[in-house]
PDB file of N, CA and C in Angstrom:
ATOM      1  N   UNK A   1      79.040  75.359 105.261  1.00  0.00           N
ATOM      2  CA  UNK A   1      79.464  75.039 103.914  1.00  0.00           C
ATOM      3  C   UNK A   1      80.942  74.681 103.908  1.00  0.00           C
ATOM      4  N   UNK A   2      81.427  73.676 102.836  1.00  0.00           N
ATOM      5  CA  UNK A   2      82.573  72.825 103.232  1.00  0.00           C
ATOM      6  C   UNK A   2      83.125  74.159 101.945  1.00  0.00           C
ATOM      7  N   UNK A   3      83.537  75.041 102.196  1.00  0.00           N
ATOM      8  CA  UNK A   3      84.205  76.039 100.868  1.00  0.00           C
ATOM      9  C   UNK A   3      85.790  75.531 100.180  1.00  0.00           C
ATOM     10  N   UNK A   4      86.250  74.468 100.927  1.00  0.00           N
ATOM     11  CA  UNK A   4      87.299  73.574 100.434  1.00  0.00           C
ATOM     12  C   UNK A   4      87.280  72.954  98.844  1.00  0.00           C
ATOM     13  N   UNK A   5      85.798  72.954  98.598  1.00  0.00           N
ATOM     14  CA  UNK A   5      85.318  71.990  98.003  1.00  0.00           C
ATOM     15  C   UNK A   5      85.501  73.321  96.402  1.00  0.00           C
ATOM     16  N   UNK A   6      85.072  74.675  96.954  1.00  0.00           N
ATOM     17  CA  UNK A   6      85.851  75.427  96.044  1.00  0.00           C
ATOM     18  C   UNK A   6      86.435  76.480  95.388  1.00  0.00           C
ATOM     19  N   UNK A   7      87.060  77.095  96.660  1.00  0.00           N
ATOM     20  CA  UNK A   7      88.049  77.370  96.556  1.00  0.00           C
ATOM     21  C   UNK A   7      89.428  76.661  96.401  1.00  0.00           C
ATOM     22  N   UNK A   8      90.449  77.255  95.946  1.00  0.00           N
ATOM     23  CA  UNK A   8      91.717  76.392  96.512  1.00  0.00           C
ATOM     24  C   UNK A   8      93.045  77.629  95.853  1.00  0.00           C
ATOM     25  N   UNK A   9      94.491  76.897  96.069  1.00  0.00           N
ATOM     26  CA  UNK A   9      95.403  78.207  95.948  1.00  0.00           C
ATOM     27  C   UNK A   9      96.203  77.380  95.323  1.00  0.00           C
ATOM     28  N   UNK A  10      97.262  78.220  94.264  1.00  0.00           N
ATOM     29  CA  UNK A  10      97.774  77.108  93.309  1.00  0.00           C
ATOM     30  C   UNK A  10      99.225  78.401  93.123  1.00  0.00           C
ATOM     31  N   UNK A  11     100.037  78.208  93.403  1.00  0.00           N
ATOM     32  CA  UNK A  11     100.976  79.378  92.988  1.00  0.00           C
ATOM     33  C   UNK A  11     101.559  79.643  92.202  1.00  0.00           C
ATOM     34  N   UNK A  12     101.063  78.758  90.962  1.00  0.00           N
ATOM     35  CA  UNK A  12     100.974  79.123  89.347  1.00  0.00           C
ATOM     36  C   UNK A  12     100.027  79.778  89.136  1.00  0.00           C
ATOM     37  N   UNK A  13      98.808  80.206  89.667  1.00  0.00           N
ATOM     38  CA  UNK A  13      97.791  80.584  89.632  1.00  0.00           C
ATOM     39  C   UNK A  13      97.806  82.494  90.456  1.00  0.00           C
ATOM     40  N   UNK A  14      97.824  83.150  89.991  1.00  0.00           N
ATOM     41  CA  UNK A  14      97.640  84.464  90.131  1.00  0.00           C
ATOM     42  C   UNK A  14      98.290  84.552  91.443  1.00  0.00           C
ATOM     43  N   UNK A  15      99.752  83.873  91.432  1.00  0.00           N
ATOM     44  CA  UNK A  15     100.922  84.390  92.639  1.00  0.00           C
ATOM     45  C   UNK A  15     100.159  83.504  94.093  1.00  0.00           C
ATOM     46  N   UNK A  16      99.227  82.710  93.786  1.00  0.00           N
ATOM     47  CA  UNK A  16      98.839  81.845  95.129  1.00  0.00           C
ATOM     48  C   UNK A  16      97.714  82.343  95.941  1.00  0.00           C
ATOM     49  N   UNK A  17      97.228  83.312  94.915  1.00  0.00           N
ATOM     50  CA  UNK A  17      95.858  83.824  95.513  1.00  0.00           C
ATOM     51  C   UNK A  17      94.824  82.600  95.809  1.00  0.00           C
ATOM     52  N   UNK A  18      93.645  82.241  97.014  1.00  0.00           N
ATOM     53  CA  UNK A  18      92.929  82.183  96.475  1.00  0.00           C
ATOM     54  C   UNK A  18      91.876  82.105  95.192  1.00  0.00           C
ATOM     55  N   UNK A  19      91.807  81.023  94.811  1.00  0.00           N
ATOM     56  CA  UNK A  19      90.575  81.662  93.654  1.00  0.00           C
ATOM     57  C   UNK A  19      89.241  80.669  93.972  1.00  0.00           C
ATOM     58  N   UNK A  20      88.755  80.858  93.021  1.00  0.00           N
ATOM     59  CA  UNK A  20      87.492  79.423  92.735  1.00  0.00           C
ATOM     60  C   UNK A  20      88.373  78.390  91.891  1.00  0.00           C
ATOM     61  N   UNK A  21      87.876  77.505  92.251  1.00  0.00           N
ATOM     62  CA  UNK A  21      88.401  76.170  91.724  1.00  0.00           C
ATOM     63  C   UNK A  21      88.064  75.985  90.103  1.00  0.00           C
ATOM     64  N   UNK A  22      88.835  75.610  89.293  1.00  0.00           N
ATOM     65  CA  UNK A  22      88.343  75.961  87.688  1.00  0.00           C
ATOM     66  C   UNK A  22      88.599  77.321  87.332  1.00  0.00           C
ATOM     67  N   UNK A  23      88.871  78.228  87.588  1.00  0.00           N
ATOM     68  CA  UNK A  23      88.748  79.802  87.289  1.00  0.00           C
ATOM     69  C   UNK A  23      90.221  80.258  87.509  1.00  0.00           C
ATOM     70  N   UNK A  24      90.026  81.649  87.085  1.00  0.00           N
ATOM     71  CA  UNK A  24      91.419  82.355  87.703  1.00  0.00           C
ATOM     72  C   UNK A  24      90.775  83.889  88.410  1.00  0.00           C
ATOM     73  N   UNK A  25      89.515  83.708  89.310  1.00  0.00           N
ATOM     74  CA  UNK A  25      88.908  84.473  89.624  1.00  0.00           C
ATOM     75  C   UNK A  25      89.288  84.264  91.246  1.00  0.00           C
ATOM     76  N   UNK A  26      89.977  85.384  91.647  1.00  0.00           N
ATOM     77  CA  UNK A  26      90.262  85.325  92.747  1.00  0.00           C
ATOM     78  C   UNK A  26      89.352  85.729  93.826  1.00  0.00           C
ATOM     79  N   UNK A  27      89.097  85.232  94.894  1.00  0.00           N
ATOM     80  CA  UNK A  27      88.481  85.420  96.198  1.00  0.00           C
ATOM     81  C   UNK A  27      88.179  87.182  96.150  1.00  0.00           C
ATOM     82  N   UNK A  28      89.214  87.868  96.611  1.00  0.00           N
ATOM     83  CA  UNK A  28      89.907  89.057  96.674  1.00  0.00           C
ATOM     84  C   UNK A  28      88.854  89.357  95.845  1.00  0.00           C
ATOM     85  N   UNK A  29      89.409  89.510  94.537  1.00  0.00           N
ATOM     86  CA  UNK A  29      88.717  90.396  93.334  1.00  0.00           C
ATOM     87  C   UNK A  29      86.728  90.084  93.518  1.00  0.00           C
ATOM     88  N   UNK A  30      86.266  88.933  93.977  1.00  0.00           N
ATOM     89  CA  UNK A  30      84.824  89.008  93.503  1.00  0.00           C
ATOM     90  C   UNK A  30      84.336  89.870  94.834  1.00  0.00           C
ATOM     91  N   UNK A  31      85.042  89.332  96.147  1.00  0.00           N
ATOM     92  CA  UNK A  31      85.090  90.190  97.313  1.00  0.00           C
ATOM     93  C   UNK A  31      84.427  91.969  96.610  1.00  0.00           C
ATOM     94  N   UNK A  32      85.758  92.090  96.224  1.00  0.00           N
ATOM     95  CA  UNK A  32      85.799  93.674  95.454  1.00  0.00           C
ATOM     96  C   UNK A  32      84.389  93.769  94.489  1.00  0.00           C
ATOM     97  N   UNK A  33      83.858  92.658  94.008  1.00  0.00           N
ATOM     98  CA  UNK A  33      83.148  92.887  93.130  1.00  0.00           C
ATOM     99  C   UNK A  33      81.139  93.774  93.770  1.00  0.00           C
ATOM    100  N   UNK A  34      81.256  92.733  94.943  1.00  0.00           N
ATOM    101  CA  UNK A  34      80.425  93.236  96.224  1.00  0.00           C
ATOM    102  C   UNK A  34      80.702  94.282  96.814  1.00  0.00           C
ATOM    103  N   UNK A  35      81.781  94.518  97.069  1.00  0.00           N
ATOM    104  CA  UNK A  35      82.362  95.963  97.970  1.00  0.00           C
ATOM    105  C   UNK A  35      81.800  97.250  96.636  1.00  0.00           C
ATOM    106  N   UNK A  36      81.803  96.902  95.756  1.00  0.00           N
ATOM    107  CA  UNK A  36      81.219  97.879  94.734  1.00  0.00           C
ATOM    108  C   UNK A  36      79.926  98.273  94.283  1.00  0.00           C
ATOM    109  N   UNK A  37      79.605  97.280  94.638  1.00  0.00           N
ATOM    110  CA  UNK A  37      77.540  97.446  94.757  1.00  0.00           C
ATOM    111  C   UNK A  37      77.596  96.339  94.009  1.00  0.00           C
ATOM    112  N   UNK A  38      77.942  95.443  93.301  1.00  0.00           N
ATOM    113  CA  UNK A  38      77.433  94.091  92.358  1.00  0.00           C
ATOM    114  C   UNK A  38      76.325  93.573  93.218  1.00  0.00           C
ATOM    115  N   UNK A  39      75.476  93.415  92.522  1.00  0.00           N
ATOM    116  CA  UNK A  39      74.704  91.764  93.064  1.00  0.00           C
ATOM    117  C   UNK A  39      75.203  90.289  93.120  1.00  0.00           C
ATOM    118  N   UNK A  40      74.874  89.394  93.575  1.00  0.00           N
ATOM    119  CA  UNK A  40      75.412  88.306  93.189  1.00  0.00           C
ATOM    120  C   UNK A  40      74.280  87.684  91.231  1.00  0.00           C
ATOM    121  N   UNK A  41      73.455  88.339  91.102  1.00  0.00           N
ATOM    122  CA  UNK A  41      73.018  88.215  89.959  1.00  0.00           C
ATOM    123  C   UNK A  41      73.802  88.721  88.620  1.00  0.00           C
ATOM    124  N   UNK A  42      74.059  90.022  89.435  1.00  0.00           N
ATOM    125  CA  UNK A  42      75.615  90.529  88.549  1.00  0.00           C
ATOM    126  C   UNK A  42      76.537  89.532  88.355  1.00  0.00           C
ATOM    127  N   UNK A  43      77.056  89.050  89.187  1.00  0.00           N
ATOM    128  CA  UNK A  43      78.286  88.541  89.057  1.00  0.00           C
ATOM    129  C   UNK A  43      78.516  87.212  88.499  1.00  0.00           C
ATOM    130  N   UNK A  44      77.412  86.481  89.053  1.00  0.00           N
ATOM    131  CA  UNK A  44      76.751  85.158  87.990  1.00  0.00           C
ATOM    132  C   UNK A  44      76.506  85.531  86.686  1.00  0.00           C
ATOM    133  N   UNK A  45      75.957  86.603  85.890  1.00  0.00           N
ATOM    134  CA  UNK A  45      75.586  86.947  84.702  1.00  0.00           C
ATOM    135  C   UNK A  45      77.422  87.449  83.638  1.00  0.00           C
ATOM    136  N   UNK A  46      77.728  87.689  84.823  1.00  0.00           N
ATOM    137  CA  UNK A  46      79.062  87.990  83.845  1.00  0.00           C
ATOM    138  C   UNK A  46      80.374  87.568  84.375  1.00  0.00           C
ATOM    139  N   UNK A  47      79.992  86.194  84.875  1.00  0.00           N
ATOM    140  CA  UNK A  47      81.332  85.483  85.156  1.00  0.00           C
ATOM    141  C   UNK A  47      80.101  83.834  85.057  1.00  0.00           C
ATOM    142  N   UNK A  48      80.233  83.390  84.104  1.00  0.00           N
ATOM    143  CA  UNK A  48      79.373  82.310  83.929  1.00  0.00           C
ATOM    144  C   UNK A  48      79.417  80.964  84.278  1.00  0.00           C
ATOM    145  N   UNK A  49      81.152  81.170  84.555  1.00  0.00           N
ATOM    146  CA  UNK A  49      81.819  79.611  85.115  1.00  0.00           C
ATOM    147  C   UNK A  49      81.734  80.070  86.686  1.00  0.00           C
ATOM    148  N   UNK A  50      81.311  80.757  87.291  1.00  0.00           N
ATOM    149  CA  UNK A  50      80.747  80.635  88.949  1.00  0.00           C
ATOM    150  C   UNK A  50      79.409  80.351  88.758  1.00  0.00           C
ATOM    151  N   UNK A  51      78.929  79.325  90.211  1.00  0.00           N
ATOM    152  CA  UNK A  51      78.487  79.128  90.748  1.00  0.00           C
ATOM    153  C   UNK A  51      77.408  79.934  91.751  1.00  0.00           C
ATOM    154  N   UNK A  52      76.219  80.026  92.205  1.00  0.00           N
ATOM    155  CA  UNK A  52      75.901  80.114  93.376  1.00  0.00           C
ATOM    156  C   UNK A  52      76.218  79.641  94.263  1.00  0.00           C
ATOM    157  N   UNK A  53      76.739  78.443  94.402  1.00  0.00           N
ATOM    158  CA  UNK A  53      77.365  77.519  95.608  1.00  0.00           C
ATOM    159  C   UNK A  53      79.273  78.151  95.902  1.00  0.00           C
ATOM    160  N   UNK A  54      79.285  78.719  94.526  1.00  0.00           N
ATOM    161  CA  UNK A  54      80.579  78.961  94.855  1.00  0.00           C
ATOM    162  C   UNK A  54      80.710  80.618  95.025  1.00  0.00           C
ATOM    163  N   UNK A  55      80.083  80.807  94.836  1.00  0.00           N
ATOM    164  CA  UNK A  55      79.755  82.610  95.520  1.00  0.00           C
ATOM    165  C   UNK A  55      79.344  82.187  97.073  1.00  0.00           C
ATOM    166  N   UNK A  56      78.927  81.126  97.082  1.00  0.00           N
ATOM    167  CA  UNK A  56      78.767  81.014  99.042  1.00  0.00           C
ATOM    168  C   UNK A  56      80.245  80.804  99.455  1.00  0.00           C
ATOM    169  N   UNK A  57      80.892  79.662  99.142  1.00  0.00           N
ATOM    170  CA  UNK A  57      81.940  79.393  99.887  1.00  0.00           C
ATOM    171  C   UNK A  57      82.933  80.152  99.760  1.00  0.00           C
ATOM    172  N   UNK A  58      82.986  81.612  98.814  1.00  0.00           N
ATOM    173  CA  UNK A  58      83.960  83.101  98.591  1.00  0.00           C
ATOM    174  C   UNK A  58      83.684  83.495 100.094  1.00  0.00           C
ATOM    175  N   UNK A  59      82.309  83.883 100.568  1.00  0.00           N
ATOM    176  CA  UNK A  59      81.711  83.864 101.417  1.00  0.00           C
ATOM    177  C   UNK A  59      82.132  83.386 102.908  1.00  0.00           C
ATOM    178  N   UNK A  60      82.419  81.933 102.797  1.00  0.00           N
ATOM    179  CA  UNK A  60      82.099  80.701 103.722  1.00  0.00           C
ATOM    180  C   UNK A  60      83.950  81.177 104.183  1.00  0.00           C
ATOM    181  N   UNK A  61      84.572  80.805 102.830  1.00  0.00           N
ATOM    182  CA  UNK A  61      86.241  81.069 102.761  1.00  0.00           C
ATOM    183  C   UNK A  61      86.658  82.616 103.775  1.00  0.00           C
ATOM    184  N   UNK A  62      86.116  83.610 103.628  1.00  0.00           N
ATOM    185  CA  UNK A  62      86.590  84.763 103.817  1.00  0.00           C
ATOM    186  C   UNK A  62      85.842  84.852 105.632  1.00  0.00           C
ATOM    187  N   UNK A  63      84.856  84.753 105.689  1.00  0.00           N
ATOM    188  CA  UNK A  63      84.311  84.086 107.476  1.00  0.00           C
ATOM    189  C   UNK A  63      85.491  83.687 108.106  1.00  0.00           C
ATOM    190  N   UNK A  64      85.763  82.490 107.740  1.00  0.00           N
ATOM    191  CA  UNK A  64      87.155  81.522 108.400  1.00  0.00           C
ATOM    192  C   UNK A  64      88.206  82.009 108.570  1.00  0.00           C
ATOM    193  N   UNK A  65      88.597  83.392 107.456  1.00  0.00           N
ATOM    194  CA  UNK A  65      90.000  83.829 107.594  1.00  0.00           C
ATOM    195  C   UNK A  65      89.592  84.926 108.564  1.00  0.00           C
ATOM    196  N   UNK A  66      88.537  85.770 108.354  1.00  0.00           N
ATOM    197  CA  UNK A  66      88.621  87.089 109.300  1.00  0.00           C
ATOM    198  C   UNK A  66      88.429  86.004 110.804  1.00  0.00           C
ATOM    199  N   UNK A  67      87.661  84.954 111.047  1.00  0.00           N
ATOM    200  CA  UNK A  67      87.462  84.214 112.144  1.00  0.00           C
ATOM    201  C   UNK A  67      89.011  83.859 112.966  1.00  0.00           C
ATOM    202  N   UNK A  68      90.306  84.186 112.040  1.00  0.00           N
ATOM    203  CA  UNK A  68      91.589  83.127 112.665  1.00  0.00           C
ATOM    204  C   UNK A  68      92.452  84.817 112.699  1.00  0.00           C
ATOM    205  N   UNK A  69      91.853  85.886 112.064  1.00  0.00           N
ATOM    206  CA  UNK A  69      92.512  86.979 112.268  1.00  0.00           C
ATOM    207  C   UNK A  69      92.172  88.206 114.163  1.00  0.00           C
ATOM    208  N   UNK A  70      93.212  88.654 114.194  1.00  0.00           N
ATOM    209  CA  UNK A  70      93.087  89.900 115.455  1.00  0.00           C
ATOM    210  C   UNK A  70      93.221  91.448 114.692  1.00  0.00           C
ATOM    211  N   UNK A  71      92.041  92.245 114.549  1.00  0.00           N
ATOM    212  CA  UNK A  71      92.047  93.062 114.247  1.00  0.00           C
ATOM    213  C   UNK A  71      91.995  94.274 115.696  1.00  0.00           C
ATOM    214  N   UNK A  72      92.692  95.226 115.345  1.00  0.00           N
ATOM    215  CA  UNK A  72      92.776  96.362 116.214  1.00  0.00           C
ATOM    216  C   UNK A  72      92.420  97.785 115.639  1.00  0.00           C
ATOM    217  N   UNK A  73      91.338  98.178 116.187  1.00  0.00           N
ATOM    218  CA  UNK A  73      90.919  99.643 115.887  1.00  0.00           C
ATOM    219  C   UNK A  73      92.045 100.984 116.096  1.00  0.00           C
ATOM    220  N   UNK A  74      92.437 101.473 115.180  1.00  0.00           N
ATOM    221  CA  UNK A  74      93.095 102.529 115.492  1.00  0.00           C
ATOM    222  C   UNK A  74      92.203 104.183 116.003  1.00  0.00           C
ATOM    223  N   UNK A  75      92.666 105.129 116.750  1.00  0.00           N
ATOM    224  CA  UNK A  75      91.737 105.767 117.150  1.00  0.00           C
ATOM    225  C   UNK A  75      91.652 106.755 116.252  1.00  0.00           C
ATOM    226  N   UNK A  76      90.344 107.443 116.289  1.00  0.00           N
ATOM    227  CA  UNK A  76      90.105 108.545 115.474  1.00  0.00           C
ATOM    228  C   UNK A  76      91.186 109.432 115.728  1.00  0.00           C
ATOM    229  N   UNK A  77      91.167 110.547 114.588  1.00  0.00           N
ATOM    230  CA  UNK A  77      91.651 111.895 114.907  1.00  0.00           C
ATOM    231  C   UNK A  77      91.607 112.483 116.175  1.00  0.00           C
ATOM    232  N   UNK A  78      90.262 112.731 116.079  1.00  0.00           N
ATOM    233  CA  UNK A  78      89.448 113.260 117.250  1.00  0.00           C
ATOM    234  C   UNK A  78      89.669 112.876 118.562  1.00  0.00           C
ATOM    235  N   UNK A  79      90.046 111.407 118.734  1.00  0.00           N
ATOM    236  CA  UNK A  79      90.433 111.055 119.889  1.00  0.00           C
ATOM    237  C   UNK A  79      91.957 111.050 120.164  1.00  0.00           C
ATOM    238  N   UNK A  80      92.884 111.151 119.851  1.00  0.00           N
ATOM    239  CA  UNK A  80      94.118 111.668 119.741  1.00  0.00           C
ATOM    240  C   UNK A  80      94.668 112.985 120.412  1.00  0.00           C
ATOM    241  N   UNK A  81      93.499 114.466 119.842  1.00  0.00           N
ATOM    242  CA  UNK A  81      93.474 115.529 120.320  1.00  0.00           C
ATOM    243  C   UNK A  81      93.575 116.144 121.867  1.00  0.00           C
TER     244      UNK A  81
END
């Protein structure tokens, strides 16, 4: 999915977040909206100017960034001891 098409970042726009294109619904926040238990039926029902196509490319968008990021596990407690 080409998620270019809509997302985009505007830094009049909620400090240059990410959002959906048309909206002031940031990446971040619908992210959060899933991390909370939402459905995507939820989130279509009460954000009416998204998309299904554009709940993919939140999706498609956030792939690409963890894809260009290096994450490092820090060790447990337990392993420290």
């Amino acid at each position: 999915m080409d998620w270019q098409q809509y997302i985009h970042s505007d830094p009049k726009v909620l400090l240059g977040k990410p959002t959906v294109k048309g909206t002031r619904l940031s990446v971040e926040f619908i992210l959060g909206l899933f991390a909370n238990g939402w459905t995507p039926q939820q989130v279509l029902e009460n954000y009416p100017t998204l998309t299904p196509e554009a709940l993919q490319a939140v999706f498609a968008f956030a792939v690409e960034c963890m894809q260009e990021e290096s994450f490092y596990t820090l060790p447990l407690l337990s392993e420290t001891a």
